[in-house]
C-alpha atoms as a PDB file:
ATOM      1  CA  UNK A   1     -52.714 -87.867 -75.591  1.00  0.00           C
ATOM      2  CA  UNK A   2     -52.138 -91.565 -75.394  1.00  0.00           C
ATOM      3  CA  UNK A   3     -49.722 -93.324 -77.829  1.00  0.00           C
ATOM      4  CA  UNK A   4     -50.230 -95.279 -80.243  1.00  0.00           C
ATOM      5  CA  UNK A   5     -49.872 -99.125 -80.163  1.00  0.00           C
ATOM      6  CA  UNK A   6     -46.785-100.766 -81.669  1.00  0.00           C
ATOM      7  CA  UNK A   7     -47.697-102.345 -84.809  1.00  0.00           C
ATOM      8  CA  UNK A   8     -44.801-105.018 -85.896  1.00  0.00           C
ATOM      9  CA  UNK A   9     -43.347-103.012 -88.469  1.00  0.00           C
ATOM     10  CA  UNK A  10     -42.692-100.260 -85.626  1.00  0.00           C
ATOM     11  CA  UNK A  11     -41.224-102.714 -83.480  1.00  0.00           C
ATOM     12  CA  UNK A  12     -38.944-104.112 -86.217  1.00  0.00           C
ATOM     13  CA  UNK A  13     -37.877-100.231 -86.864  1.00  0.00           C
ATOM     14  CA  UNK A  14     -37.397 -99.858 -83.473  1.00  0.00           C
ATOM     15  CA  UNK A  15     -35.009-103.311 -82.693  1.00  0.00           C
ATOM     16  CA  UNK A  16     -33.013-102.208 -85.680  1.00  0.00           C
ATOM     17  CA  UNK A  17     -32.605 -98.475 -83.850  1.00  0.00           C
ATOM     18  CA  UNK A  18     -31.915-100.819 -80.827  1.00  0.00           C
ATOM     19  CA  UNK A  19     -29.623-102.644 -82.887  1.00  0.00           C
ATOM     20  CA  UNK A  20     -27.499 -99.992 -84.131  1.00  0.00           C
ATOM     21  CA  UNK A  21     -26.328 -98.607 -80.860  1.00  0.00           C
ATOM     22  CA  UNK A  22     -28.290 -95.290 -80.461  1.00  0.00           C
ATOM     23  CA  UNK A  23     -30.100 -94.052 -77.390  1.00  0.00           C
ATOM     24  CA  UNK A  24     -33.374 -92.807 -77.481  1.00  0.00           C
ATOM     25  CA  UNK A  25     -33.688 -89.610 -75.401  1.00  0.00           C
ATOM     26  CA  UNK A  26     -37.399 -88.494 -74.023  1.00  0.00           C
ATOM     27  CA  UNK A  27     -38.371 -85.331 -72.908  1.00  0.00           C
ATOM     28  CA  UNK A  28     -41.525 -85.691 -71.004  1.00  0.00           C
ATOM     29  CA  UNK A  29     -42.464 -81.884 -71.038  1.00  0.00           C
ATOM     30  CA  UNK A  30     -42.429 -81.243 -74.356  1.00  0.00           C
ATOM     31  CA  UNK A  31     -43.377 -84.809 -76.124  1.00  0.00           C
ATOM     32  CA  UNK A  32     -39.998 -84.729 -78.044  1.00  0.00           C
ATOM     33  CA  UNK A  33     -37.670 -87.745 -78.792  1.00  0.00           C
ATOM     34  CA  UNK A  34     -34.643 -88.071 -80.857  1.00  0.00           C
ATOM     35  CA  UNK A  35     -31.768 -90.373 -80.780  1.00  0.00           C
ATOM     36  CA  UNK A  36     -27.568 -89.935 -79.926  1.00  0.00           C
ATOM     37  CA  UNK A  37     -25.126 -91.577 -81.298  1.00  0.00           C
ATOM     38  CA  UNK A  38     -23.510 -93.281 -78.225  1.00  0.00           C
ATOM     39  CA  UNK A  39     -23.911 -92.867 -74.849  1.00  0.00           C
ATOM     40  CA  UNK A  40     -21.458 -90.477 -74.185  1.00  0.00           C
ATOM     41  CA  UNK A  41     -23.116 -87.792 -75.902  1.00  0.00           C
ATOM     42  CA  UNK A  42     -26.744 -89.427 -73.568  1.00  0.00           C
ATOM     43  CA  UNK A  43     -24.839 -88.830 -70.790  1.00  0.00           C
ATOM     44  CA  UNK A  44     -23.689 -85.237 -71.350  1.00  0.00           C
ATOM     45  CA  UNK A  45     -27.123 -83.973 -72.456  1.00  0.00           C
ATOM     46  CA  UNK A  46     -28.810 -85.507 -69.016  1.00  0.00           C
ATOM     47  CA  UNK A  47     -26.002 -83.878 -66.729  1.00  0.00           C
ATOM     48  CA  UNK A  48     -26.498 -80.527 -68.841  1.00  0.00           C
ATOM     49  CA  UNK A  49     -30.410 -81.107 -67.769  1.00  0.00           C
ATOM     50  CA  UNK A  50     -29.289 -82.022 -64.195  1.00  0.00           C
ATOM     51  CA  UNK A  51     -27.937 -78.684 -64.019  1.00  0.00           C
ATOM     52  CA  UNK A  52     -30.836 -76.935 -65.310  1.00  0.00           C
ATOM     53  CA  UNK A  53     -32.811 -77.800 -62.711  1.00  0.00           C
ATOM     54  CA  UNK A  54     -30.519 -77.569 -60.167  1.00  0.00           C
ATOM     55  CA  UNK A  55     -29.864 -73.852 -61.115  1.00  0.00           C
ATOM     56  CA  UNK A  56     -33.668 -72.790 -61.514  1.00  0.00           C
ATOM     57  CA  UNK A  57     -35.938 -76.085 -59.567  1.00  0.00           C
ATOM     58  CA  UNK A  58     -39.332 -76.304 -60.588  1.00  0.00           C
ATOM     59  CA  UNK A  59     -41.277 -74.088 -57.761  1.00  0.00           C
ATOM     60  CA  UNK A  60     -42.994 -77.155 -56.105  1.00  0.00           C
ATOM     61  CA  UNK A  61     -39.467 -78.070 -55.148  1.00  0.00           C
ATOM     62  CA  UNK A  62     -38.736 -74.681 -53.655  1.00  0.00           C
ATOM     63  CA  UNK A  63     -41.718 -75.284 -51.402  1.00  0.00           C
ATOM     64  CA  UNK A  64     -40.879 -78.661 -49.941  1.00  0.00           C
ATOM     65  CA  UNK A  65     -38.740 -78.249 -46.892  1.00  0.00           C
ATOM     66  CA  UNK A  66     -37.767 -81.771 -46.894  1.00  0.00           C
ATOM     67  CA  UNK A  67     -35.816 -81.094 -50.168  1.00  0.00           C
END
């Protein structure tokens, strides 16, 4: 599925996100976004995901002998 383009009233939504100190936060698999509150909390959930995969790798990885 390919995005949508930014029309200027999405771009002014999105500086005044920018604006207002939160972090947007992308996960790729699934499509979903949302935004934290500061980057401490940004930080957390991407070491919590960190050690998701690092627990359980995605199979490809468990192939590759040069990882």
């Amino acid at each position: 599925m390919k995005p949508e383009p930014l029309t200027k009233e999405k771009r002014i939504v999105i500086d005044q996100d920018l604006l207002s100190g939160k972090i947007e936060i992308w996960q790729h698999e699934t499509g979903d976004a949302y935004w934290v509150e500061d980057v401490k909390s940004a930080v957390q959930w991407l070491l919590e995901e960190i050690e998701k995969e690092i627990d359980n790798p995605p199979e490809e990885f468990k192939q590759d002998p040069y990882v």
